[in-house]
Protein backbone atom coordinates (compact mmCIF):
# COMPACT_ATOMS: atom_id res chain seq x y z
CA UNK A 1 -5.42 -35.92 -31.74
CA UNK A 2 -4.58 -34.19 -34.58
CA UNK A 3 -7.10 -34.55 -38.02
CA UNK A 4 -5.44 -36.56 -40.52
CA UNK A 5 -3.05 -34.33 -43.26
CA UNK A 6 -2.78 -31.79 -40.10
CA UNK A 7 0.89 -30.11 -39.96
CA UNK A 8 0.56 -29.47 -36.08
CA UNK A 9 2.53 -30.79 -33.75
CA UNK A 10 0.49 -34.60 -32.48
CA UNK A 11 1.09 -33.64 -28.80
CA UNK A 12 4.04 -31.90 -26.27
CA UNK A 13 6.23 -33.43 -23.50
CA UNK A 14 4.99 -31.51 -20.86
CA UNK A 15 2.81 -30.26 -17.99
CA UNK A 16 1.65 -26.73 -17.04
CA UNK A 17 4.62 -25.96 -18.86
CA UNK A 18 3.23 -27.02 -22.27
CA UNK A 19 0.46 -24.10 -23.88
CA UNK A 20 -1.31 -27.28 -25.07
CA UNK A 21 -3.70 -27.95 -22.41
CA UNK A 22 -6.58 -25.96 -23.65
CA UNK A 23 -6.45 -27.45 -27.29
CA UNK A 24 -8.39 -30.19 -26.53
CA UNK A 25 -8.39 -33.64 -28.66
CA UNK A 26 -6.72 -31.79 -31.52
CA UNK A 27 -3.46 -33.35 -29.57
CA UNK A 28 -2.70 -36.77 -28.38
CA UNK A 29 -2.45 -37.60 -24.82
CA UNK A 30 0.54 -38.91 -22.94
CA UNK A 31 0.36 -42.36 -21.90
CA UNK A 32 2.45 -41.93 -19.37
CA UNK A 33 4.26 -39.07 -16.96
CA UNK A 34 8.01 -39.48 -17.07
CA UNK A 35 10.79 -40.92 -19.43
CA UNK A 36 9.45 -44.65 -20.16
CA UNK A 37 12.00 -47.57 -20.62
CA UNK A 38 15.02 -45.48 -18.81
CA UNK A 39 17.03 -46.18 -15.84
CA UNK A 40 17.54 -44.31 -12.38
CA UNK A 41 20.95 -41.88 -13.61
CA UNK A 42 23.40 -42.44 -11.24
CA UNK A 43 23.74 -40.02 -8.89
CA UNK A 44 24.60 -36.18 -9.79
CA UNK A 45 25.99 -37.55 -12.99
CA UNK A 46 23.54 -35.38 -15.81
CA UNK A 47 24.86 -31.96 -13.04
CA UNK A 48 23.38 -29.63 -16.20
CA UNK A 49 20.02 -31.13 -15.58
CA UNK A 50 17.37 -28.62 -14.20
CA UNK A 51 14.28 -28.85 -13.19
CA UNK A 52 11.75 -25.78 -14.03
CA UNK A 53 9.29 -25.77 -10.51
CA UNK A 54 6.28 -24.54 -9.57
CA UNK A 55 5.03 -26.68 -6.79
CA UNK A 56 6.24 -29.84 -8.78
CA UNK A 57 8.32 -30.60 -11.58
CA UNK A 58 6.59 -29.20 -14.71
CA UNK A 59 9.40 -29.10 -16.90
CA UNK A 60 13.45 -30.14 -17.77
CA UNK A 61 16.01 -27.48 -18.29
CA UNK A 62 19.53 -27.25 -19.25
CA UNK A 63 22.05 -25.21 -17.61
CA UNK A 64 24.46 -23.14 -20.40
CA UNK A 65 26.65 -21.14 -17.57
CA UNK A 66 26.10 -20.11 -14.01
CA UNK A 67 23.41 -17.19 -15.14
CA UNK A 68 21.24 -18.84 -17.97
CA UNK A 69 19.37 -21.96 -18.56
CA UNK A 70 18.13 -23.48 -21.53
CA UNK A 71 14.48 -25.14 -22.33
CA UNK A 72 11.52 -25.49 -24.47
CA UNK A 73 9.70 -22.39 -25.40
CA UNK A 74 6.58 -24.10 -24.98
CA UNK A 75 7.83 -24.48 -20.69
CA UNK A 76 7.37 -20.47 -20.99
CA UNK A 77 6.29 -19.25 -17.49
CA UNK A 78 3.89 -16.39 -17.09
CA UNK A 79 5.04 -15.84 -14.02
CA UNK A 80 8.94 -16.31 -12.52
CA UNK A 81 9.57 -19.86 -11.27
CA UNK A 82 12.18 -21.72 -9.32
CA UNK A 83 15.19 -23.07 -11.07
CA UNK A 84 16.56 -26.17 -9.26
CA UNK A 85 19.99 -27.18 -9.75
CA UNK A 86 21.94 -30.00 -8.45
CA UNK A 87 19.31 -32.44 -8.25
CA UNK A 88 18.65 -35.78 -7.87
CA UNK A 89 15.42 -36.70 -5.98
CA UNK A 90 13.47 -33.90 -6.63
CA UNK A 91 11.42 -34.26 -3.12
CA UNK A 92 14.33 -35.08 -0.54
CA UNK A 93 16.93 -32.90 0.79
CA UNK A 94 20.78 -33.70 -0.26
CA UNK A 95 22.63 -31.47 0.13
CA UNK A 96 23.73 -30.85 -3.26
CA UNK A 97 20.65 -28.92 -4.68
CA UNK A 98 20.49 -25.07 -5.46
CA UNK A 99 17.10 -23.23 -5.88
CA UNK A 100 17.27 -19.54 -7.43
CA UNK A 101 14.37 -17.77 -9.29
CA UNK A 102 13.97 -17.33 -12.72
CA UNK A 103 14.20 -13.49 -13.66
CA UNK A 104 13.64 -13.26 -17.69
CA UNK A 105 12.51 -15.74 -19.98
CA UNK A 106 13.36 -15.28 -23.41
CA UNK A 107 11.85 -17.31 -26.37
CA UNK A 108 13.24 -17.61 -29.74
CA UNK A 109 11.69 -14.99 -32.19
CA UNK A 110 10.89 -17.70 -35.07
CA UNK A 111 8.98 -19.64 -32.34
CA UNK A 112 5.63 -21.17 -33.61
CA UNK A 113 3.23 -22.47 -30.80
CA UNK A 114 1.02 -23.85 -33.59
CA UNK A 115 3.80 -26.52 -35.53
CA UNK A 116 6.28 -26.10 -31.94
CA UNK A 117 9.09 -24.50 -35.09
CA UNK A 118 11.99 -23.16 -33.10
CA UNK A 119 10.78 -24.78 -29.87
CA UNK A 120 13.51 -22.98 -27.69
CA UNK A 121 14.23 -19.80 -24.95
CA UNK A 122 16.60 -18.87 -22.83
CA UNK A 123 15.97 -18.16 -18.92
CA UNK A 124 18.22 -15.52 -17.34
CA UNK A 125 18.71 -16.35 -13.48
CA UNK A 126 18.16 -14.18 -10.85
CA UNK A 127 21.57 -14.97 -9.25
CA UNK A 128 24.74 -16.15 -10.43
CA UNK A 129 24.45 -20.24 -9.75
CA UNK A 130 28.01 -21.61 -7.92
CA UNK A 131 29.48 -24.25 -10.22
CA UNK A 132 30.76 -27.12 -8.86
CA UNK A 133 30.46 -30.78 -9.31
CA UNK A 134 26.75 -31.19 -8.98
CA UNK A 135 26.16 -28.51 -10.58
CA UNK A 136 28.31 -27.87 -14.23
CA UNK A 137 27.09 -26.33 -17.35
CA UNK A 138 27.24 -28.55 -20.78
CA UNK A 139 28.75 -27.71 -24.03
CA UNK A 140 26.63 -26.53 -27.17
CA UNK A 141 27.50 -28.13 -30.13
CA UNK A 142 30.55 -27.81 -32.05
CA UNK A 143 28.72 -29.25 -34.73
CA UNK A 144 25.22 -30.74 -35.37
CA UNK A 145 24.38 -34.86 -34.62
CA UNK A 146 24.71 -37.22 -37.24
CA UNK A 147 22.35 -40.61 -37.52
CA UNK A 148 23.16 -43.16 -35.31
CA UNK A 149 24.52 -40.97 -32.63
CA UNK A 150 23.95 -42.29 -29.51
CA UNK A 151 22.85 -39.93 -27.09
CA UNK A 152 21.32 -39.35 -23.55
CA UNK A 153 17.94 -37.78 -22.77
CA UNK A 154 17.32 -37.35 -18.84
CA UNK A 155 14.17 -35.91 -16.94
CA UNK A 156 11.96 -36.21 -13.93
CA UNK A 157 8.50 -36.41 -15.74
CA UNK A 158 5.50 -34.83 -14.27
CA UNK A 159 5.53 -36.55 -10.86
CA UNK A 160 3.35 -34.72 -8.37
CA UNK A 161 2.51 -37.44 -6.14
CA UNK A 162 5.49 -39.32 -5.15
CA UNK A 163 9.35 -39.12 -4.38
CA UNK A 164 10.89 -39.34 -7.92
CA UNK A 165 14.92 -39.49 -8.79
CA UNK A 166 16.24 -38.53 -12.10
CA UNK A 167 15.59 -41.14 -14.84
CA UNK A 168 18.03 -41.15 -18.03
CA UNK A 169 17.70 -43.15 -21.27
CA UNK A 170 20.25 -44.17 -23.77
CA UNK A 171 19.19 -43.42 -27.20
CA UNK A 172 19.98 -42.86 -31.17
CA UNK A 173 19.61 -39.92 -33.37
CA UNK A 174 17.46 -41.15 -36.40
CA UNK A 175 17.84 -40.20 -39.97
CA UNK A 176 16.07 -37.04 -41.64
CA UNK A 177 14.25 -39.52 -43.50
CA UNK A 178 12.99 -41.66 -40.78
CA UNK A 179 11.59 -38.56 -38.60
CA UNK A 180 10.31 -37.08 -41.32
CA UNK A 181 7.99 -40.47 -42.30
CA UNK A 182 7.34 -40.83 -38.40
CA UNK A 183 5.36 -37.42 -38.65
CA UNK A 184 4.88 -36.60 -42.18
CA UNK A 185 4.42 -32.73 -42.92
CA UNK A 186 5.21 -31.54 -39.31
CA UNK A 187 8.96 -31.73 -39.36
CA UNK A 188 10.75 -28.67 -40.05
CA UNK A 189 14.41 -28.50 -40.39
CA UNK A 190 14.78 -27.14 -36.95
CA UNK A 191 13.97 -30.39 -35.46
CA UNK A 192 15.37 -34.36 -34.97
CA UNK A 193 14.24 -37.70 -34.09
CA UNK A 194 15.76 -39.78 -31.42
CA UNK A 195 14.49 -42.63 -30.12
CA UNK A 196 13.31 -46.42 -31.34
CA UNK A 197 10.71 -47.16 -33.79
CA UNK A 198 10.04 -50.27 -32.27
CA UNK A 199 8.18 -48.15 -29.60
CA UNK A 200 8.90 -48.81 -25.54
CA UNK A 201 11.48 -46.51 -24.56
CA UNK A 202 10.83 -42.40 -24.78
CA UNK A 203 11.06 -39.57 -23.23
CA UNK A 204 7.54 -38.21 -21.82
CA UNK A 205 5.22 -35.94 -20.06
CA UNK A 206 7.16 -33.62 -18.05
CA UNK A 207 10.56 -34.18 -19.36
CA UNK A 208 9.77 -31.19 -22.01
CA UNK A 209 12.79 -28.81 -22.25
CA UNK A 210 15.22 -31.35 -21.05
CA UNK A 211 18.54 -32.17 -22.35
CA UNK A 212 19.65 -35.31 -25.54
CA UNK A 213 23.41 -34.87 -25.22
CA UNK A 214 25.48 -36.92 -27.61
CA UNK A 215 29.06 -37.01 -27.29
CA UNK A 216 29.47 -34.48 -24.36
CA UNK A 217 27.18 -31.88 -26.32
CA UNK A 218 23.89 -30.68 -26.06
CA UNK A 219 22.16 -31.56 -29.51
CA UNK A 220 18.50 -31.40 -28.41
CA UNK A 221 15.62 -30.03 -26.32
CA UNK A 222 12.90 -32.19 -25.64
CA UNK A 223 10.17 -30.80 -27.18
CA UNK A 224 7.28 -32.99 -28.76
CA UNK A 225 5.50 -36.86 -30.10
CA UNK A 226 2.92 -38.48 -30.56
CA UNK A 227 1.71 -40.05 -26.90
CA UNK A 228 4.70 -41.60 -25.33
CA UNK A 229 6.85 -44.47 -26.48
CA UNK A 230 4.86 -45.30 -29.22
CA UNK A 231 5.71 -47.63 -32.05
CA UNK A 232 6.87 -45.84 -35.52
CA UNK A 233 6.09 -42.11 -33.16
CA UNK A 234 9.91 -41.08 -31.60
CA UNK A 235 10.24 -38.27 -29.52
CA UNK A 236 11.00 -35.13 -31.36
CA UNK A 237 13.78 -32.38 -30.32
CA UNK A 238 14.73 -28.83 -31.03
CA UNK A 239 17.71 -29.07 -33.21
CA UNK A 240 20.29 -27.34 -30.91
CA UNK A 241 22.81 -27.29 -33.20
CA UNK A 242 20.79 -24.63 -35.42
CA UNK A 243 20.40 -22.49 -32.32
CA UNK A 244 23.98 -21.65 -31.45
CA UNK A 245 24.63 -18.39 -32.63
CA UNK A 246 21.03 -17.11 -31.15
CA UNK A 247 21.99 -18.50 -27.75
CA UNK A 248 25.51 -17.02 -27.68
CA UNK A 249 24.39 -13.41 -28.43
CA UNK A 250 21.45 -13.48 -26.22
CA UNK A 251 23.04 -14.84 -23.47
CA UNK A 252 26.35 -12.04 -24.19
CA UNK A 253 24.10 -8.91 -24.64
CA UNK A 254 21.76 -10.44 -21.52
């Protein structure tokens, strides 16, 4: 938990994936281990969610084009991991699914582990990825979210111990204003709020580096909160829509 007037970050959406786990009670726990107050997605309908693997699903990725994958720079690997595609259970075969290896993992330069600033990177493939229906890239932003958008956040959580299908939630964007007042002094303008302030819905441990697409495009990473579904504490995102130029020329000169 952070000390009170503290600009870090209150605590991160993930599990290995997240660089928090040796900070102690300077960050909040997470009540819980997967999007709270969602709704099994229908079948192969999010097909640019990912799942970032090492033994179990440690954190959410979104796929940009059949060689490069997008996710929270906190998820950073220090070693390659497995890139699953096409998913929907993440334990049982379907017939649908695509596993490749990561081969580069490339944060943003501005990235700030302390406040989570610029809480994005790129992961490079190690194979081309074959597109088809299960499996389809999303579009980056034309343009960034207003308030009031309403948008869908999707992940798997941190579920080690039991079969677990994807779980989607329907949420809004909130105002500057209200995010800002949810976590005063510790958001920059490279983040947004989604979520309700009445608490109960969220997305969670786990679901870090997963997608909120609003209107067809990807507006945010899932990147950080206070505990999970809290009242007055929404779930904070990478502002994708800030990010679009960096992930075009990275991904061209890659």
């Amino acid at each position: 938990m952070c000390d009170g007037g503290s600009e870090e970050a209150e605590g991160v959406h993930s599990g290995d994936g997240g660089v928090r786990q040796d900070e102690g009670e300077r960050w909040a726990a997470l009540d819980d281990d997967r999007i709270v107050g969602g709704y099994e997605c229908p079948k192969n309908s999010v097909p640019y969610q990912v799942s970032l693997f090492a033994g179990y699903n440690y954190c959410g990725g979104i796929l940009l084009s059949d060689e490069w994958v997008l996710s929270a720079a906190h998820c950073k690997s220090k070693s390659d991991v497995e890139v699953r595609l096409g998913e929907h259970d993440i334990w049982e075969p379907e017939n649908t699914e695509q596993h490749i290896m990561s081969a580069e993992f490339i944060h943003h330069p501005d990235y700030n582990p302390r406040t989570q600033d610029s809480d994005i990177m790129l992961i490079r493939l190690s194979r081309t990825a074959t597109l088809n229906s299960f499996v389809r890239p999303v579009a980056l932003p034309s343009k960034c979210a207003s308030a009031g958008s309403r948008c869908l956040v999707s992940g798997w959580g941190n579920i080690p111990r039991y079969p677990d299908k994807l779980q989607c939630l329907d949420i809004p964007v909130l105002s500057d204003d209200t995010c800002f007042n949810s976590y005063p002094f510790q958001i920059t303008d490279n983040m947004i709020c989604a979520g309700f302030l009445e608490g109960g819905k969220d997305s969670c441990q786990g679901d870090s580096g997963g997608p909120l697409v609003c209107d067809g495009e990807l507006q945010g990473v899932v990147s950080w909160g206070k505990g999970c579904a809290l009242k007055n504490k929404p779930g904070v995102y990478t502002k994708v829509c800030n990010y679009v130029s960096w992930i075009k020329t990275t991904m061209a000169s890659g």
